[in-house]
Protein backbone atom coordinates (compact mmCIF):
# COMPACT_ATOMS: atom_id res chain seq x y z
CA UNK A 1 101.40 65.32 26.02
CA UNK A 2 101.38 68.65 27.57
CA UNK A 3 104.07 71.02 27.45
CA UNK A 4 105.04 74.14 29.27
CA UNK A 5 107.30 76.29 27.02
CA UNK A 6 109.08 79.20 28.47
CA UNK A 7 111.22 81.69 26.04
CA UNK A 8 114.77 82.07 27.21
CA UNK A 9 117.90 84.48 26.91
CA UNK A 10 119.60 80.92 29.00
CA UNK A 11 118.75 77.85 30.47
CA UNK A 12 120.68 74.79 32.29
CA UNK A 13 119.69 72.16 34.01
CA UNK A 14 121.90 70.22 36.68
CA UNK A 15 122.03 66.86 37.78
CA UNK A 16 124.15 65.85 40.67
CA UNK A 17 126.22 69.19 40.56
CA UNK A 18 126.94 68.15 36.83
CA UNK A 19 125.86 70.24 34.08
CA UNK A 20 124.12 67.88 31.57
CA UNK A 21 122.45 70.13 29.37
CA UNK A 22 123.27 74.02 28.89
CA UNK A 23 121.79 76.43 25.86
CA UNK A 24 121.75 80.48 25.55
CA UNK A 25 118.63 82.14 23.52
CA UNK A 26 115.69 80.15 22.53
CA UNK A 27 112.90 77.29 24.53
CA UNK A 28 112.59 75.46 27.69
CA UNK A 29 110.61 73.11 27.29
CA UNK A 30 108.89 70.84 30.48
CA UNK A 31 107.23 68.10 29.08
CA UNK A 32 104.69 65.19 30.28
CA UNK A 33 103.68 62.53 28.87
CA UNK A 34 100.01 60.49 29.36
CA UNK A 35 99.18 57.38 29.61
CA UNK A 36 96.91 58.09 26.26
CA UNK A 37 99.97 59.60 24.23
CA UNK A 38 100.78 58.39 20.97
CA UNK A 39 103.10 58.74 18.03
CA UNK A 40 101.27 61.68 17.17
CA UNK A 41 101.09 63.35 19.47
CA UNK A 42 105.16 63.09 19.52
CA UNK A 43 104.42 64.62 15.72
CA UNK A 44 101.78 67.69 16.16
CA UNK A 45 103.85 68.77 19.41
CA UNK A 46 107.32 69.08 17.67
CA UNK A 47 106.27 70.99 15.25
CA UNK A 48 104.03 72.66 16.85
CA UNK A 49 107.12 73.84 19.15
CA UNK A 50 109.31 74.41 16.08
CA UNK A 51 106.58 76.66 14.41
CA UNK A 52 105.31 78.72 17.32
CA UNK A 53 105.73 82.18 16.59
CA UNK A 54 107.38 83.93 19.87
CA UNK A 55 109.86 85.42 19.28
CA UNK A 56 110.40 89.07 18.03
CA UNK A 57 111.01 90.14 14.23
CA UNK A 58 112.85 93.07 13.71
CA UNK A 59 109.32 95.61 14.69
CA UNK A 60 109.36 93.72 17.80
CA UNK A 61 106.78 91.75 16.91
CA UNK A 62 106.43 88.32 18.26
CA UNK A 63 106.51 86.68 14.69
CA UNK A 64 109.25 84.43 14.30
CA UNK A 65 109.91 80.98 15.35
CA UNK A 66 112.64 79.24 17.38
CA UNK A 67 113.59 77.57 14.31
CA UNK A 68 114.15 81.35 12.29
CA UNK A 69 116.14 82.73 15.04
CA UNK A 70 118.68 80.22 15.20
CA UNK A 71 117.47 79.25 18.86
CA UNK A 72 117.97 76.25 20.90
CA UNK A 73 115.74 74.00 23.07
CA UNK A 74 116.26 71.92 26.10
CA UNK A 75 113.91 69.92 27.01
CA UNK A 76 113.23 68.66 30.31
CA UNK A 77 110.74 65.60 31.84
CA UNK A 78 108.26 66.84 34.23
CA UNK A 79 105.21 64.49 35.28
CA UNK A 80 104.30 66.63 37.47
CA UNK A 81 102.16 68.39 34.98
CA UNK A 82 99.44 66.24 34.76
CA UNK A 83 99.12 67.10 38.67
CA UNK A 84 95.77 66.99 39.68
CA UNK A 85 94.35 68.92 42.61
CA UNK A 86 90.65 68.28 42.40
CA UNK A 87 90.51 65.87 46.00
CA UNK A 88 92.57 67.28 49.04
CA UNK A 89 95.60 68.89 49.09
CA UNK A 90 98.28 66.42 47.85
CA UNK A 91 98.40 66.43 43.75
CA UNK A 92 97.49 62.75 42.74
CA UNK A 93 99.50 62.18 38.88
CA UNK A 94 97.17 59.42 37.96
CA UNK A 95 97.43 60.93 34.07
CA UNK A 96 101.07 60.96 34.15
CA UNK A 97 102.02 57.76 31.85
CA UNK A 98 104.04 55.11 33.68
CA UNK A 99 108.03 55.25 33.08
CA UNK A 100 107.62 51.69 30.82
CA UNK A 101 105.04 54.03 28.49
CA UNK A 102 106.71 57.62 29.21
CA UNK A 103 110.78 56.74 28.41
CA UNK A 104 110.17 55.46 25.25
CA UNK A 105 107.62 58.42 23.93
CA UNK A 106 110.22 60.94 26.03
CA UNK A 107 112.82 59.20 23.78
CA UNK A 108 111.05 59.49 20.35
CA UNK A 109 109.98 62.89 21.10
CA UNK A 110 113.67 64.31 21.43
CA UNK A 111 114.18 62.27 18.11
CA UNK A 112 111.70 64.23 16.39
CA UNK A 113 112.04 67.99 18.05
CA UNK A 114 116.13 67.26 16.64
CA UNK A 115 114.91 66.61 13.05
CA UNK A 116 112.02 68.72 13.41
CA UNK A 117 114.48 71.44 14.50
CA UNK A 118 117.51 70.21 12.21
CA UNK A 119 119.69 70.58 15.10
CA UNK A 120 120.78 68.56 18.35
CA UNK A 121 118.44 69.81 21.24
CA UNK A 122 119.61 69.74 25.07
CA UNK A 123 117.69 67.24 27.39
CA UNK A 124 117.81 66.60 31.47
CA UNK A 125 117.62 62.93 32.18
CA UNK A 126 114.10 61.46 32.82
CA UNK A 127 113.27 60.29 36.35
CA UNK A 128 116.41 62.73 37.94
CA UNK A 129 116.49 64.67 40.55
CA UNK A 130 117.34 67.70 38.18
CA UNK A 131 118.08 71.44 38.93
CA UNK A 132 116.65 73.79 36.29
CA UNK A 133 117.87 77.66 36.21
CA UNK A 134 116.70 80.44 33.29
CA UNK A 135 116.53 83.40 32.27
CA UNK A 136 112.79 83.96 31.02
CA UNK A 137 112.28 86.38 28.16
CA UNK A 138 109.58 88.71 28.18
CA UNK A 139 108.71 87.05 30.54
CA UNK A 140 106.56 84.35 27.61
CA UNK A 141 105.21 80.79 29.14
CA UNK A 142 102.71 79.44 26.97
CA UNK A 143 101.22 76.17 27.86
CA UNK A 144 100.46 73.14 25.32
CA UNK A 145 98.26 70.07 25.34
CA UNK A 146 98.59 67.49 22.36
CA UNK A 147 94.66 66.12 23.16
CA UNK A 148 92.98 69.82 23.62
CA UNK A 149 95.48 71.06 20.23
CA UNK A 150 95.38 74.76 22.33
């Protein structure tokens, strides 16, 4: 799995001029999922999410987690980040895991980051056409891979 985490003031994402999923301070999350992903990799990436230290204590220090600020996630599917560029110009997403593979790991993985969490996360809706708007903090985008552990 590889993850692109982004910390927030807001985020929203909108799917046919609805609003499905809205939060104020805390992650975005874009995630992808390979065709080599497993159950734990579902279980070192949540908490690895829930743990990382980003956001500032009260030195401004980045040194506390989403979980000890009271912050929220939304979470969005994004294949696209297994894009490779290595032969021409158009991105071939060979590594992306098929949507028979990726739904159900997408699935387990917002069951986990909620009880990892201990609170109900915001999602998008996997495969949609989805319109995501923030407000980046710092600006902080850290990038995570569940096979590399960086």
């Amino acid at each position: 799995m590889r993850a692109v985490i982004q910390r927030v003031l807001e985020a929203k994402v909108v799917i046919g001029g609805v609003v499905k999923g809205v939060i104020g301070k805390g992650l975005l999350v874009l995630l992808a999922v390979e065709e080599a992903d497993a159950g734990e990799d579902i279980e070192w990436l949540s908490g690895k999410l829930v743990r990382l230290r980003i956001f500032d204590d009260e030195n401004g220090v980045m040194n506390r987690s989403v979980q000890e600020v009271g912050g929220e996630v939304l979470l969005i599917s994004q294949f696209t980040l297994f894009a490779s560029t290595r032969k021409g110009n158009r991105p071939s997403y060979s590594r992306s895991a098929r949507p028979e593979l990726a739904v159900p790991l997408y699935e387990q993985f917002i069951q986990r980051l909620t009880a990892d969490l201990g609170k109900p996360i915001q999602t998008g809706e996997f495969g949609a056409d989805m319109k995501v708007s923030l407000t980046n903090e710092g600006p902080v985008t850290i990038i995570i891979d569940s096979k590399s552990r960086e």
